[in-house]
C-alpha atoms as a PDB file:
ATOM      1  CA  UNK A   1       0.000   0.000   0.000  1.00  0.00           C
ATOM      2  CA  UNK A   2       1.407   3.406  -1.225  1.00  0.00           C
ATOM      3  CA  UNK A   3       0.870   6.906   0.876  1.00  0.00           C
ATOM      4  CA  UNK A   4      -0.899   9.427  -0.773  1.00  0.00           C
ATOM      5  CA  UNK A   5      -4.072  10.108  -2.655  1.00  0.00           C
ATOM      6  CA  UNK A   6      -6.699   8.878  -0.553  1.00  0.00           C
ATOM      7  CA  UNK A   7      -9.422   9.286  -3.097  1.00  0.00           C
ATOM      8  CA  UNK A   8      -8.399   5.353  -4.335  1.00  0.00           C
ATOM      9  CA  UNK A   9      -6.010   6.860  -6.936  1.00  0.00           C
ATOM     10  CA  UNK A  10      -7.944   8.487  -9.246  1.00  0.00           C
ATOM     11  CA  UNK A  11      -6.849  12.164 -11.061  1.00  0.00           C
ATOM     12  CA  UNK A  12      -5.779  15.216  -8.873  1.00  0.00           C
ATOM     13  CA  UNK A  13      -8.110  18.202  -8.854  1.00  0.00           C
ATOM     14  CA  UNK A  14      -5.715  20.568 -10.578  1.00  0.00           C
ATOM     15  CA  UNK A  15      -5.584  24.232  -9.621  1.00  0.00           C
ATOM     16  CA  UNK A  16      -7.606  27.019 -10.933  1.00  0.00           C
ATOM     17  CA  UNK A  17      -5.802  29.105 -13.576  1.00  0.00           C
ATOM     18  CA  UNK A  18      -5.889  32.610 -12.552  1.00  0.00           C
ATOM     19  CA  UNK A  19      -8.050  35.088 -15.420  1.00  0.00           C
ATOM     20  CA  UNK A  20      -5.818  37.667 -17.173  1.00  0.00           C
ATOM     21  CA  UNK A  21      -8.784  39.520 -17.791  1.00  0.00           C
ATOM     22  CA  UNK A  22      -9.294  41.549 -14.602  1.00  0.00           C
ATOM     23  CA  UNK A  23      -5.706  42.518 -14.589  1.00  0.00           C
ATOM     24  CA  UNK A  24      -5.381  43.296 -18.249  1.00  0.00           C
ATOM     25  CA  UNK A  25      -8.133  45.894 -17.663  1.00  0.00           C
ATOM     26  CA  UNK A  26      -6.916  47.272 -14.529  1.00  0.00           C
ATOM     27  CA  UNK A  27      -3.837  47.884 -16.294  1.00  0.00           C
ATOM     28  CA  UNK A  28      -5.785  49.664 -19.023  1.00  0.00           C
ATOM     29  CA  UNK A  29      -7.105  51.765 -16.424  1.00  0.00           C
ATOM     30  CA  UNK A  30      -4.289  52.401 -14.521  1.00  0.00           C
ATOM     31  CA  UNK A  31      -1.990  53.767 -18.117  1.00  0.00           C
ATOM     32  CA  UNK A  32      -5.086  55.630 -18.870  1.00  0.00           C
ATOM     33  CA  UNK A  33      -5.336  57.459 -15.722  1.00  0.00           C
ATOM     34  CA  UNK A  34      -1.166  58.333 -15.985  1.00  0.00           C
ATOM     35  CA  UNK A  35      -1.548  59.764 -19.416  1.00  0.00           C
ATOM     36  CA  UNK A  36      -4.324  61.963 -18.611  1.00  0.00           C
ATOM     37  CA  UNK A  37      -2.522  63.103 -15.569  1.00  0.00           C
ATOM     38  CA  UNK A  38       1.156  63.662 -17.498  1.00  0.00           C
ATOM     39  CA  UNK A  39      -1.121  65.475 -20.314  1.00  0.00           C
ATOM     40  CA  UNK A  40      -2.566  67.831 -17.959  1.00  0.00           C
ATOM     41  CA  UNK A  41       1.192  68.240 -16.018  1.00  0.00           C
ATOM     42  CA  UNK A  42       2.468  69.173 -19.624  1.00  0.00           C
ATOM     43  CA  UNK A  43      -0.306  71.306 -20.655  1.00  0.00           C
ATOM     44  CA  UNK A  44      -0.297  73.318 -17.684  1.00  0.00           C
ATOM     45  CA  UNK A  45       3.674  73.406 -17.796  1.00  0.00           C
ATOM     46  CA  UNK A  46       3.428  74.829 -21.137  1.00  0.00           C
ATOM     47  CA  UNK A  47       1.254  77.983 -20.015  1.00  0.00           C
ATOM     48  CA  UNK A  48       3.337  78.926 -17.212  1.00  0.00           C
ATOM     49  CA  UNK A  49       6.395  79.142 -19.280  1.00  0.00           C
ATOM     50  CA  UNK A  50       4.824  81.444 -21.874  1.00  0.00           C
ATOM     51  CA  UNK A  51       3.714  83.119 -19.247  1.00  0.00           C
ATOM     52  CA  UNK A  52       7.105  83.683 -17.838  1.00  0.00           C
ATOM     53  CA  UNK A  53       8.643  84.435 -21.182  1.00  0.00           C
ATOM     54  CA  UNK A  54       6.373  87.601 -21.713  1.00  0.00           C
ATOM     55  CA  UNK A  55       7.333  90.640 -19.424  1.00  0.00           C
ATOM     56  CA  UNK A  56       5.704  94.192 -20.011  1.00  0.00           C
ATOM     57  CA  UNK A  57       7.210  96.720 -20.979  1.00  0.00           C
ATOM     58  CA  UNK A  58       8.758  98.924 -18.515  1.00  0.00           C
ATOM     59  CA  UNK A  59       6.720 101.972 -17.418  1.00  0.00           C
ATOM     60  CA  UNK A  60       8.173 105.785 -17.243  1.00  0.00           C
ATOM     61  CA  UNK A  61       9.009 106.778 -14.198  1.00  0.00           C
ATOM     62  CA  UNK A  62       7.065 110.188 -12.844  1.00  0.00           C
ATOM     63  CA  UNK A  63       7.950 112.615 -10.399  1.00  0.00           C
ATOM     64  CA  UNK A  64       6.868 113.116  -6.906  1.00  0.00           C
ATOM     65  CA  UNK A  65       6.108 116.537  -5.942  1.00  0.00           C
ATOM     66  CA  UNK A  66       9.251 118.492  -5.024  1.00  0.00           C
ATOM     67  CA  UNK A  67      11.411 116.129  -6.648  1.00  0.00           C
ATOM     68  CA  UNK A  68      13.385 116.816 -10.110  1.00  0.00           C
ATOM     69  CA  UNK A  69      12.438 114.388 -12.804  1.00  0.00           C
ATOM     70  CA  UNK A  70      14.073 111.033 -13.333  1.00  0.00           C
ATOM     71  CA  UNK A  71      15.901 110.429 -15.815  1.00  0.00           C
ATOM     72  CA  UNK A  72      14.329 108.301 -18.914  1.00  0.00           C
ATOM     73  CA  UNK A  73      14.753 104.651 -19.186  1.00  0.00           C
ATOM     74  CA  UNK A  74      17.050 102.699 -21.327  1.00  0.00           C
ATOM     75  CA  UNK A  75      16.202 101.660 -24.469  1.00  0.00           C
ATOM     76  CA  UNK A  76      15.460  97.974 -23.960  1.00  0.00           C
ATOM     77  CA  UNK A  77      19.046  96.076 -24.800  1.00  0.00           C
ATOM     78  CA  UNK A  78      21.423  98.760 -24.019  1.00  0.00           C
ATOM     79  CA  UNK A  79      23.957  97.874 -21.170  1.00  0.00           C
ATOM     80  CA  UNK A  80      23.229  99.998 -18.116  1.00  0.00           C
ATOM     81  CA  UNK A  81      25.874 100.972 -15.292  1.00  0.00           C
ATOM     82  CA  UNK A  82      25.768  99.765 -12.178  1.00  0.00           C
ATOM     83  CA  UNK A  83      25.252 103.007 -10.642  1.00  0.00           C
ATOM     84  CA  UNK A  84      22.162 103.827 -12.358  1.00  0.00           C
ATOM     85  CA  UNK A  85      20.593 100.388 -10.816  1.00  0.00           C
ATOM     86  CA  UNK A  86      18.086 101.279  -8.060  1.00  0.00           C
ATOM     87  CA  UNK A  87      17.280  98.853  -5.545  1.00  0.00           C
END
C-alpha cells in the first residue's frame, strides 16, 4: 500500500488558472489614468512658461512733488551701469 491520494487513486483536482482579464483591464485603467494626468502636467507646464517668457514693458518713471524728474529709461538692450541700478 502506497501513501498518498486517498481518493483510491484516481486524477488530482488541478488548480484554478488565474483570469488575465481583470488585470489586463486594470492595467488599461491604470496607463489611462497616468496619461491623462502627465497630459494635464504638460499642458499646464506649457502655459506657465509662456507666461514667464512675456514681461511688459517697462513703465516711465514720474515725479513726486518736489522732486526733479528722473531720468528716462534705457532703451530695452542697451547695457546699463551699475550706478544707475536702483534697488
Amino acid at each position: 500500500m502506497t501513501a498518498g491520494s486517498l481518493s483510491g487513486g484516481g486524477p488530482t483536482p488541478r488548480y484554478r488558472k488565474r483570469r488575465p482579464v481583470p488585470a489586463l483591464v486594470m492595467l488599461v485603467l491604470l496607463g489611462l489614468g497616468a496619461t491623462i494626468v502627465w497630459l494635464q502636467v504638460i499642458d499646464r507646464h506649457n502655459k506657465d512658461a509662456a507666461a514667464g517668457v512675456h514681461c511688459d514693458p517697462p513703465t516711465t518713471p514720474t515725479a513726486e512733488s518736489g522732486q526733479p524728474a528722473p531720468p528716462p529709461p534705457p532703451t530695452l538692450g542697451q547695457h546699463v551701469d551699475q550706478t544707475s541700478i536702483i534697488v
